[in-house]
Each structure stands twice: as structure tokens, then as C-alpha cells.
PDB file of N, CA and C in Angstrom:
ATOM      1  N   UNK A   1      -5.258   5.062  -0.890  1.00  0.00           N
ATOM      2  CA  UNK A   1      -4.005   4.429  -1.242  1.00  0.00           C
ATOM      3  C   UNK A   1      -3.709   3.256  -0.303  1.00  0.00           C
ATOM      4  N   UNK A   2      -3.948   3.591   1.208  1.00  0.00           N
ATOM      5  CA  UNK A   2      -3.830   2.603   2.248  1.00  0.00           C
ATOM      6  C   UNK A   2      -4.553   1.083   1.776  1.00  0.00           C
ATOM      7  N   UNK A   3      -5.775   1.379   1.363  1.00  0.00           N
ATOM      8  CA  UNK A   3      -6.954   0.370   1.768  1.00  0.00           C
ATOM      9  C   UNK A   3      -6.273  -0.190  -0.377  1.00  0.00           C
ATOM     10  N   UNK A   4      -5.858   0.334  -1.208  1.00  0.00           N
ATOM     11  CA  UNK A   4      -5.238  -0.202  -2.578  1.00  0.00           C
ATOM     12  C   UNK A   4      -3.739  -0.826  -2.046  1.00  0.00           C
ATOM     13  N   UNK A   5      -2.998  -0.454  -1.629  1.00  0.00           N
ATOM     14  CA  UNK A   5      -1.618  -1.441  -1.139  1.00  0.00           C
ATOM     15  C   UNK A   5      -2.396  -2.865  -0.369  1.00  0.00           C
ATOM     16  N   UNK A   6      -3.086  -2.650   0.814  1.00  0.00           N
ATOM     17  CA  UNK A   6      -3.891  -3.988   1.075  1.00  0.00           C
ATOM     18  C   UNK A   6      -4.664  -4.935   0.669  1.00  0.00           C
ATOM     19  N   UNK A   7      -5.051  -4.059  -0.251  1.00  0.00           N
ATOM     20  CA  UNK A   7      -5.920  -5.376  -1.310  1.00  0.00           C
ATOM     21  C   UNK A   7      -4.907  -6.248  -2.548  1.00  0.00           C
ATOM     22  N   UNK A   8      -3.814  -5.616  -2.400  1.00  0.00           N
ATOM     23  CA  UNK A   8      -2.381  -6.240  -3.874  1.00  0.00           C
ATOM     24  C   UNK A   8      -2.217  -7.114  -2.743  1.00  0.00           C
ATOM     25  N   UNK A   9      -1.810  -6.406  -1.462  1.00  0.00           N
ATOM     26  CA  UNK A   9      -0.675  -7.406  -0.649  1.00  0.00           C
ATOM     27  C   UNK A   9      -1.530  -8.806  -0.286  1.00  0.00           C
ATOM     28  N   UNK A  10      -3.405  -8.617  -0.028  1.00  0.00           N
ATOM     29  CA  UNK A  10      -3.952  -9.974   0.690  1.00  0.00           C
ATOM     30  C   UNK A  10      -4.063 -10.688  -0.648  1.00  0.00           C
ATOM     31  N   UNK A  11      -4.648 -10.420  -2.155  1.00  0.00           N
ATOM     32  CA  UNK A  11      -4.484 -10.323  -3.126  1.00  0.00           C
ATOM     33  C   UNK A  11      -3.259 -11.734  -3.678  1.00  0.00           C
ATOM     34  N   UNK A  12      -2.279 -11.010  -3.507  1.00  0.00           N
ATOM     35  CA  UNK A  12      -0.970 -11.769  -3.892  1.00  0.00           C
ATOM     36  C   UNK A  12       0.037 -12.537  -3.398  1.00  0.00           C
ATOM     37  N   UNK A  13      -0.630 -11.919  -1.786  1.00  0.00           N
ATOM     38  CA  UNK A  13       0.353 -12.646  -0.169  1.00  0.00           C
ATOM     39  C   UNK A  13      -0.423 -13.712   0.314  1.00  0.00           C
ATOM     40  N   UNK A  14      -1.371 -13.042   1.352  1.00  0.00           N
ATOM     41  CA  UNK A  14      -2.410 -13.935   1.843  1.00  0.00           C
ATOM     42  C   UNK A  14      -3.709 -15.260   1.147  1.00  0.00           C
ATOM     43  N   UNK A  15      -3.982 -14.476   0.027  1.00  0.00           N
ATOM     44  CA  UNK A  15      -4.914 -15.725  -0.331  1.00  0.00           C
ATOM     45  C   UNK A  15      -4.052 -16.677  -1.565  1.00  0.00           C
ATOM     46  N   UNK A  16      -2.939 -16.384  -1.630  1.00  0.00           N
ATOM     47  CA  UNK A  16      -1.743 -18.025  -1.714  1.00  0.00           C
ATOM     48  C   UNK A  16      -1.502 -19.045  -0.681  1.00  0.00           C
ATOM     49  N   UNK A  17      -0.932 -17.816   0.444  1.00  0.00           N
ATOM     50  CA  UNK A  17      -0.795 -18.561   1.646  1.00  0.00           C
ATOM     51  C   UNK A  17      -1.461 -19.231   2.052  1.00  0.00           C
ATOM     52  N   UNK A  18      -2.959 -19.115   2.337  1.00  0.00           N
ATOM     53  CA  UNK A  18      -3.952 -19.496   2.734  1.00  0.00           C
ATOM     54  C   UNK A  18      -4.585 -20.902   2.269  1.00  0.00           C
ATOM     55  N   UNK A  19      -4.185 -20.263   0.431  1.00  0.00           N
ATOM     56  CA  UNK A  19      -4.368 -21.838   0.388  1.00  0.00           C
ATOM     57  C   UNK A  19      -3.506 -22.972  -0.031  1.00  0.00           C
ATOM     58  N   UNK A  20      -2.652 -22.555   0.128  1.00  0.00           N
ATOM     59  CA  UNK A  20      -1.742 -23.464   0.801  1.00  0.00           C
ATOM     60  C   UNK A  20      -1.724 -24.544   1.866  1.00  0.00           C
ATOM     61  N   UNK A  21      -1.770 -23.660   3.062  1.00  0.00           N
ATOM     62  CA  UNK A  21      -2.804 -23.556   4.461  1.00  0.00           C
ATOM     63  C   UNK A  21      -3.779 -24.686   4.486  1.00  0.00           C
ATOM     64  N   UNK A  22      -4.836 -24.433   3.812  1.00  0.00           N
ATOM     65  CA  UNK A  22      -5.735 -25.432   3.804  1.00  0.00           C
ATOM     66  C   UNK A  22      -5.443 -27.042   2.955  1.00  0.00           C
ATOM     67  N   UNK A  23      -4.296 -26.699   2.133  1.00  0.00           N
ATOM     68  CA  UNK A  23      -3.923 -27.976   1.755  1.00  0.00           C
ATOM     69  C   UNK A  23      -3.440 -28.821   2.395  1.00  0.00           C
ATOM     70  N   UNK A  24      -2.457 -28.039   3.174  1.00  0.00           N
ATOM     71  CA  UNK A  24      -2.114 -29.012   4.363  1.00  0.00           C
ATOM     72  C   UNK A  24      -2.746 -29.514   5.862  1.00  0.00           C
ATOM     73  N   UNK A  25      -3.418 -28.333   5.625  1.00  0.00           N
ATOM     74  CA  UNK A  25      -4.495 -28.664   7.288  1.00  0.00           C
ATOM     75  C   UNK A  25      -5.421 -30.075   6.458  1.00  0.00           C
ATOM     76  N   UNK A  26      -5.710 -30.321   4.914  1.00  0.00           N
ATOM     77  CA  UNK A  26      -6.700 -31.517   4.672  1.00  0.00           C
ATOM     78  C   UNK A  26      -5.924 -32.198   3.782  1.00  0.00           C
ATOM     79  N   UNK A  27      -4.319 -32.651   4.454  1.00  0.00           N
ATOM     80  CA  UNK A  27      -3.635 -33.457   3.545  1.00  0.00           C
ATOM     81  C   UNK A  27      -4.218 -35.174   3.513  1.00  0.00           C
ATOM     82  N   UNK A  28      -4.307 -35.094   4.588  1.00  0.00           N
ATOM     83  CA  UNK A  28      -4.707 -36.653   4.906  1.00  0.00           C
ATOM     84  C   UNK A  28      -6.079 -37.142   3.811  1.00  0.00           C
ATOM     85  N   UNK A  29      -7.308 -36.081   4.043  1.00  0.00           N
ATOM     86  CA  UNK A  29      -8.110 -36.193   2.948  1.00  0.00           C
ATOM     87  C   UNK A  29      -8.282 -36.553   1.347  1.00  0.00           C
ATOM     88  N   UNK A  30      -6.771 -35.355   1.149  1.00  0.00           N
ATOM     89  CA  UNK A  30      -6.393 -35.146  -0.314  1.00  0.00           C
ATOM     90  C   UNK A  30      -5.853 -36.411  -0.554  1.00  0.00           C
ATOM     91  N   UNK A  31      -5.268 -37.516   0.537  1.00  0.00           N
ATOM     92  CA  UNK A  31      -4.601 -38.108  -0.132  1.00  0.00           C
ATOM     93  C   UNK A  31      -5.008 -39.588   0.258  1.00  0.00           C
ATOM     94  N   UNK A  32      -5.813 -39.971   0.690  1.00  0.00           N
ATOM     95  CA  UNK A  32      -6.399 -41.215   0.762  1.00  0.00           C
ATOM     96  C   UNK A  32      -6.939 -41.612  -0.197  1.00  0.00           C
ATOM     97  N   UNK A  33      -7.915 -41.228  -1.048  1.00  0.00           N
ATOM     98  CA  UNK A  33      -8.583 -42.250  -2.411  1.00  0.00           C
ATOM     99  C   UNK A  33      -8.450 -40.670  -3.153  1.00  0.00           C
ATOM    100  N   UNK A  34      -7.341 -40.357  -3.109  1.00  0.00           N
ATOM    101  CA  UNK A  34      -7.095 -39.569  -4.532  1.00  0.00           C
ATOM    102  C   UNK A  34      -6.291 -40.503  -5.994  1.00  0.00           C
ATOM    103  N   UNK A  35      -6.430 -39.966  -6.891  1.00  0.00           N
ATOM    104  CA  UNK A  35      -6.175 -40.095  -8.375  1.00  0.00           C
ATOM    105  C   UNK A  35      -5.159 -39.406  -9.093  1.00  0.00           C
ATOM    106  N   UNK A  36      -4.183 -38.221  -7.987  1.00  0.00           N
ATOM    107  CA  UNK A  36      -3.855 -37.138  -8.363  1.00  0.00           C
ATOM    108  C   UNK A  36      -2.669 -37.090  -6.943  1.00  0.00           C
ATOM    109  N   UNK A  37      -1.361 -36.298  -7.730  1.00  0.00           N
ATOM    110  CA  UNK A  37      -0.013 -36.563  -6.442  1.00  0.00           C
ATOM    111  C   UNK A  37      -0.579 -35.189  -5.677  1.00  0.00           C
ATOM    112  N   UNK A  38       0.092 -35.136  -4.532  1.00  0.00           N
ATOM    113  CA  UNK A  38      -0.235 -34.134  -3.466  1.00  0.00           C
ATOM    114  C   UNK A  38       0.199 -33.442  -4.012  1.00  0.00           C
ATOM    115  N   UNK A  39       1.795 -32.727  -4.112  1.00  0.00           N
ATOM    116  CA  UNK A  39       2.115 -31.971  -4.505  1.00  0.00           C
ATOM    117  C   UNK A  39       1.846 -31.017  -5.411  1.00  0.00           C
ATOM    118  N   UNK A  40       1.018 -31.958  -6.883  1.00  0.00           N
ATOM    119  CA  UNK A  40       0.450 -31.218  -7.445  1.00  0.00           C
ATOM    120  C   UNK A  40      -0.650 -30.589  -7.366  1.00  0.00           C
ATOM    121  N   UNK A  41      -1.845 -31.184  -5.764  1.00  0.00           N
ATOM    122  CA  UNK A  41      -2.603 -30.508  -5.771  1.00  0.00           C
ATOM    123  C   UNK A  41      -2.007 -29.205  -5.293  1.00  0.00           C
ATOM    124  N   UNK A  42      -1.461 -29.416  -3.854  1.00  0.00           N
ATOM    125  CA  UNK A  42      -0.872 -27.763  -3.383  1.00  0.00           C
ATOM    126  C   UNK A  42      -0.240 -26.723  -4.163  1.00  0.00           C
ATOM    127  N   UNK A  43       0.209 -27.416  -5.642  1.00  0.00           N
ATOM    128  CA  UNK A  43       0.826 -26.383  -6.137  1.00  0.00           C
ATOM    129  C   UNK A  43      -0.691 -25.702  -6.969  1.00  0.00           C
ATOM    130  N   UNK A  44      -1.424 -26.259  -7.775  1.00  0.00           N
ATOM    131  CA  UNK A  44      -3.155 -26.228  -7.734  1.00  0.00           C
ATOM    132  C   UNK A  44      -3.784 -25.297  -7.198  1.00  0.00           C
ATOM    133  N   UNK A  45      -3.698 -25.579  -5.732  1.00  0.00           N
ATOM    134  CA  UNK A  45      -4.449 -24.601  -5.117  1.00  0.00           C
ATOM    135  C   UNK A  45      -4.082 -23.596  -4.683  1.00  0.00           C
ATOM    136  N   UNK A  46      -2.280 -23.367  -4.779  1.00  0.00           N
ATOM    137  CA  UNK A  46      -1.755 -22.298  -4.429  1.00  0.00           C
ATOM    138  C   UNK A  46      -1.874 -21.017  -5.682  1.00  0.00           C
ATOM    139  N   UNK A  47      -2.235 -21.614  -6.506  1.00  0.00           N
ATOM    140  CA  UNK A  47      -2.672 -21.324  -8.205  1.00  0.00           C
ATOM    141  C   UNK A  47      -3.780 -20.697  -8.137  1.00  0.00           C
ATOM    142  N   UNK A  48      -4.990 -21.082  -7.732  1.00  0.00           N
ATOM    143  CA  UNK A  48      -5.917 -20.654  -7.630  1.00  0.00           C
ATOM    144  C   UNK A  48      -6.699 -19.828  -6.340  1.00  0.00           C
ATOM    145  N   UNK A  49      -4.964 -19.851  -5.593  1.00  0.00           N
ATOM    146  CA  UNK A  49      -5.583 -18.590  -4.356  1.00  0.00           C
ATOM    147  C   UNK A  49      -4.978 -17.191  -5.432  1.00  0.00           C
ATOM    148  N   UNK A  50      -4.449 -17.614  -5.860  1.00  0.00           N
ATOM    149  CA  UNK A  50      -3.855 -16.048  -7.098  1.00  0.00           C
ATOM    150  C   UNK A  50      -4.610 -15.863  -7.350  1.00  0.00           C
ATOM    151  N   UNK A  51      -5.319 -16.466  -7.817  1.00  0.00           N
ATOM    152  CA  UNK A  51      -6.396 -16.050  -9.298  1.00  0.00           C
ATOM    153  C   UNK A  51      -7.465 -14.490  -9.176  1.00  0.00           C
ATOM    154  N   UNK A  52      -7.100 -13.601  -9.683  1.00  0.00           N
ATOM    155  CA  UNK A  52      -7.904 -12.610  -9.474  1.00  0.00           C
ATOM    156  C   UNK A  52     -10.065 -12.669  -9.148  1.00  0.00           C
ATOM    157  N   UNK A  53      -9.913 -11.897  -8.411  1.00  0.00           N
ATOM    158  CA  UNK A  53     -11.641 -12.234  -8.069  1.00  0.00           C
ATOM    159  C   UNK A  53     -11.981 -12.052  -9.397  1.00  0.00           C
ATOM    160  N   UNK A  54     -13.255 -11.850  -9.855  1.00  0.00           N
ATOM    161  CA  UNK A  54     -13.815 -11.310 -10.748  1.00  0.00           C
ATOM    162  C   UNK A  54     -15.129 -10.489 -10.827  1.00  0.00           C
ATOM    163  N   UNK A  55     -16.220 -10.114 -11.607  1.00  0.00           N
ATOM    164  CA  UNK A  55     -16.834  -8.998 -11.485  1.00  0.00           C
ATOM    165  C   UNK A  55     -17.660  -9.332 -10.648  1.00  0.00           C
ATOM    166  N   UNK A  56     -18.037 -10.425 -10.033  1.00  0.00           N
ATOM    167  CA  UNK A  56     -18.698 -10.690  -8.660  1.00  0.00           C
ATOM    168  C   UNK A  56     -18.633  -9.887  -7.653  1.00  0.00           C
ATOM    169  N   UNK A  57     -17.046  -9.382  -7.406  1.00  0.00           N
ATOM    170  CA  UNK A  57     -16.947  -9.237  -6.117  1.00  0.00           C
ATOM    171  C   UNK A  57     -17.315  -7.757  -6.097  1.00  0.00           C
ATOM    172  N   UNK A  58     -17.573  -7.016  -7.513  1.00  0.00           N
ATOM    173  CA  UNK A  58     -17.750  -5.408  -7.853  1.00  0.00           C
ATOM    174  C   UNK A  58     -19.950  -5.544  -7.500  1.00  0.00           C
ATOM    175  N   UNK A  59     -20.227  -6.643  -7.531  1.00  0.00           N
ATOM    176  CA  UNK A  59     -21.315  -6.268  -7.557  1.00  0.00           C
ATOM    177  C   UNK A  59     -21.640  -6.625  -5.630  1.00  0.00           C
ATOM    178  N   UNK A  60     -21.646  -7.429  -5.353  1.00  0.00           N
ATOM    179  CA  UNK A  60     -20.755  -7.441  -4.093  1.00  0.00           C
ATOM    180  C   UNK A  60     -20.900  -6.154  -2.685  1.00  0.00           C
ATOM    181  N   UNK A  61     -19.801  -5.464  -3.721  1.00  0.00           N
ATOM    182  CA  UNK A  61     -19.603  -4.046  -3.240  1.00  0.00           C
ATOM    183  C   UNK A  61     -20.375  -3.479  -3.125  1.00  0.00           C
ATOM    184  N   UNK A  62     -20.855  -3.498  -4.509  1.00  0.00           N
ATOM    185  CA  UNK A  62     -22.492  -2.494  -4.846  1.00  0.00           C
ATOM    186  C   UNK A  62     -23.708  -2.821  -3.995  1.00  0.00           C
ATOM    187  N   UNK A  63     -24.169  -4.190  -3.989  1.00  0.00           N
ATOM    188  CA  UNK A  63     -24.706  -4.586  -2.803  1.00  0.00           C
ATOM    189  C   UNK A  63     -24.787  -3.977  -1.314  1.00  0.00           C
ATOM    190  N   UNK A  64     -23.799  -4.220  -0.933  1.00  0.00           N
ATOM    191  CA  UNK A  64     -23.023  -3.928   0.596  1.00  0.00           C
ATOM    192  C   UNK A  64     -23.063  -2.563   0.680  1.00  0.00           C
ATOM    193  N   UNK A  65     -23.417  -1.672  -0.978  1.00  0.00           N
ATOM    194  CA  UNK A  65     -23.080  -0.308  -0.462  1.00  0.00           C
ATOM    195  C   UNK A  65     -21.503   0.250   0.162  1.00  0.00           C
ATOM    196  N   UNK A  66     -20.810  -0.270  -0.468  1.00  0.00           N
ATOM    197  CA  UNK A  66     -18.905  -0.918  -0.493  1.00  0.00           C
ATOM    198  C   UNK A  66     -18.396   0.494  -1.018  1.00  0.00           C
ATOM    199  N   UNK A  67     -16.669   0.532  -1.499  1.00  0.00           N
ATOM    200  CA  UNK A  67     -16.348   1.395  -2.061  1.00  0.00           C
ATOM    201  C   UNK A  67     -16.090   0.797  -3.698  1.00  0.00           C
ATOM    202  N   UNK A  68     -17.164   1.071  -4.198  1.00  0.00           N
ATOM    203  CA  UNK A  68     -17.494   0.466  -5.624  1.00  0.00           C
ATOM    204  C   UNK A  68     -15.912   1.333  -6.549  1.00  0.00           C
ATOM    205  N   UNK A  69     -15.717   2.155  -6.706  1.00  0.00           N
ATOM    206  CA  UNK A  69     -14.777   2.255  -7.501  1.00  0.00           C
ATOM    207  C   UNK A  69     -13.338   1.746  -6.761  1.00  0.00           C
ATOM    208  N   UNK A  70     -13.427   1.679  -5.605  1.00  0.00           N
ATOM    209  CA  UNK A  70     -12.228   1.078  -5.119  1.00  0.00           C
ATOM    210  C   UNK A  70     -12.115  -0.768  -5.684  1.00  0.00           C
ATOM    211  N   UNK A  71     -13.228  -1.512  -6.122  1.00  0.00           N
ATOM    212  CA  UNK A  71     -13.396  -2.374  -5.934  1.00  0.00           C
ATOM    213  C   UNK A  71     -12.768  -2.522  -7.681  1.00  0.00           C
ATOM    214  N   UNK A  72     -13.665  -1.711  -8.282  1.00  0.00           N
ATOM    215  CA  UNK A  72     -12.820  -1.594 -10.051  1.00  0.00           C
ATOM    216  C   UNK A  72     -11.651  -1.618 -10.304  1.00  0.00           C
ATOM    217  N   UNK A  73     -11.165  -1.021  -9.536  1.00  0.00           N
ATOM    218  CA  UNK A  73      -9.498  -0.220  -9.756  1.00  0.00           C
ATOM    219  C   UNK A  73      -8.539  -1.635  -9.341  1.00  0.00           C
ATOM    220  N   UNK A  74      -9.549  -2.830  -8.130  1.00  0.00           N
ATOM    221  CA  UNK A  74      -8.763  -3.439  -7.557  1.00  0.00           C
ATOM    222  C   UNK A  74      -9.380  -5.169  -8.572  1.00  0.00           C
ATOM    223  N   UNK A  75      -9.771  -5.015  -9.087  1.00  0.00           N
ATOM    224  CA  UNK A  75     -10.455  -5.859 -10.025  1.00  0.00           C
ATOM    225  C   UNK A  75      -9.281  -5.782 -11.196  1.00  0.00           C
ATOM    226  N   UNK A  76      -9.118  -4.419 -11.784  1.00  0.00           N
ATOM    227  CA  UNK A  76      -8.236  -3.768 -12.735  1.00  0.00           C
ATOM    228  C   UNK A  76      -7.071  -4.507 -12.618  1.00  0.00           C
ATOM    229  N   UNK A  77      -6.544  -3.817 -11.540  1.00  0.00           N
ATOM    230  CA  UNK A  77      -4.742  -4.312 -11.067  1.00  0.00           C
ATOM    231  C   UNK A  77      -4.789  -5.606 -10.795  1.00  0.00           C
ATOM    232  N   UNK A  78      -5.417  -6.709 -10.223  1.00  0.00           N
ATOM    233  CA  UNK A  78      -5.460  -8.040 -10.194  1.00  0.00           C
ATOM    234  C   UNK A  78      -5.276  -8.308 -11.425  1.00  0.00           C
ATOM    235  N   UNK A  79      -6.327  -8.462 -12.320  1.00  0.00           N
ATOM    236  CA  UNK A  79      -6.205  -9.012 -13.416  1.00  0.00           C
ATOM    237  C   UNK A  79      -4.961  -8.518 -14.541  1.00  0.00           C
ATOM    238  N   UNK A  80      -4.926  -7.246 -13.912  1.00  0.00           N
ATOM    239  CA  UNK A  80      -3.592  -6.935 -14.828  1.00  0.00           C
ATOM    240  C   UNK A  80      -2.143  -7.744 -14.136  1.00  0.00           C
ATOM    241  N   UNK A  81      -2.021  -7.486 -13.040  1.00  0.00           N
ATOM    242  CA  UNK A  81      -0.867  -8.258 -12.341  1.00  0.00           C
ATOM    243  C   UNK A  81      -0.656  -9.517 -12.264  1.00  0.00           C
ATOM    244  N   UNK A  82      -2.104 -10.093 -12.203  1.00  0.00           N
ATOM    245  CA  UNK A  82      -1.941 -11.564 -12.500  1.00  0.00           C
ATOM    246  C   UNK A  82      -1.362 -12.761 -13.664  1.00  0.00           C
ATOM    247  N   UNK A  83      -1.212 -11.291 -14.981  1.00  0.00           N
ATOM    248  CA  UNK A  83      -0.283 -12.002 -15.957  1.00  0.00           C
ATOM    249  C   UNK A  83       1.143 -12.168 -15.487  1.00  0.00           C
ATOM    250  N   UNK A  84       1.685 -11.077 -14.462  1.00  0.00           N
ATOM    251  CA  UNK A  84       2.791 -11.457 -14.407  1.00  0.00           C
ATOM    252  C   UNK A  84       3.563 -12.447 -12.991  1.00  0.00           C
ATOM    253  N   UNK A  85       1.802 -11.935 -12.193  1.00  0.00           N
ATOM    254  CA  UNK A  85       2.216 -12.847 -11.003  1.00  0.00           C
ATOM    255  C   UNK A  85       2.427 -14.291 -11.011  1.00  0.00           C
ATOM    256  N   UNK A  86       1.220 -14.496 -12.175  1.00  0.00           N
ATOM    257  CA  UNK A  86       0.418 -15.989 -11.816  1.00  0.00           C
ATOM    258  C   UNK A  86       2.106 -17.036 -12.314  1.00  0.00           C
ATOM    259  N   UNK A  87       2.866 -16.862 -13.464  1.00  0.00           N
ATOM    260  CA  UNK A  87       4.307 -17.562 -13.546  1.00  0.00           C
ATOM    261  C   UNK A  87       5.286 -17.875 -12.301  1.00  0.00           C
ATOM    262  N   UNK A  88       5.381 -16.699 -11.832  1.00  0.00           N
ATOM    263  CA  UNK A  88       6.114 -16.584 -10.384  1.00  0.00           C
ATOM    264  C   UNK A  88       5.577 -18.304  -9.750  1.00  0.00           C
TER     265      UNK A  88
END
């Protein structure tokens, strides 16, 4: 249950934040011979730190010798939550 609350919270908290984070740590980049307003990239990439992993990260697991059904269940709830997160 511990290690399923941490994967929603980095999931839905941290890898937004993050990239966020990196938008602004490479604003100067984004915005010298871009084509495209800043803002809309950060809102962009804050978009696509949501975005649920996908079955990559189950094989991944399997690889690594991981907790493979923990990895389903958390594959599951992403993609299910992400209909209602990704609006937010």
C-alpha cells in the first residue's frame, strides 16, 4: 500500500513539478530561436510530466526482476486517473 500511495503521489506531484523545473532551469534556451511562446511550452511540458508511463515501464520491471504486479496495478491507476487528472 506504502510503495502504491508513492507511485500516485511522484506520478501526479513530482514528475509535473519536475518538469516544470526543467523548463525553467532551460528558459533561456527555449526561448532564443524558438517559434513557439514560453508559456505555452511550460504549460506543454507540465502536460507531459502527467502523462502516464506506459507498458514499457512493466517490462522494465520484469527485466530488473521488479515488483511486476505492483507495476500493473500502477500502470492501471495512472492511466485511469489520468482522465481526470490530465484537465486539472
Amino acid at each position: 500500500k506504502k510503495a502504491f500511495v508513492c507511485g500516485v503521489v511522484c506520478q501526479f506531484g513530482f514528475m509535473p513539478l519536475y518538469a516544470s523545473i526543467l523548463t525553467r532551469i532551460f528558459k533561456v534556451d527555449m526561448t532564443e530561436d524558438a517559434l513557439y511562446n514560453y508559456q505555452s511550452a511550460v504549460l506543454g511540458m507540465t502536460i507531459v510530466g502527467c502523462l502516464p508511463g506506459g507498458t514499457t515501464s512493466n517490462l522494465f520491471t520484469w527485466f530488473c526482476k521488479g515488483n511486476v504486479p505492483l507495476s500493473i496495478l500502477m500502470s492501471v491507476v495512472s492511466n485511469a486517473a489520468a482522465l481526470g487528472a490530465m484537465p486539472l
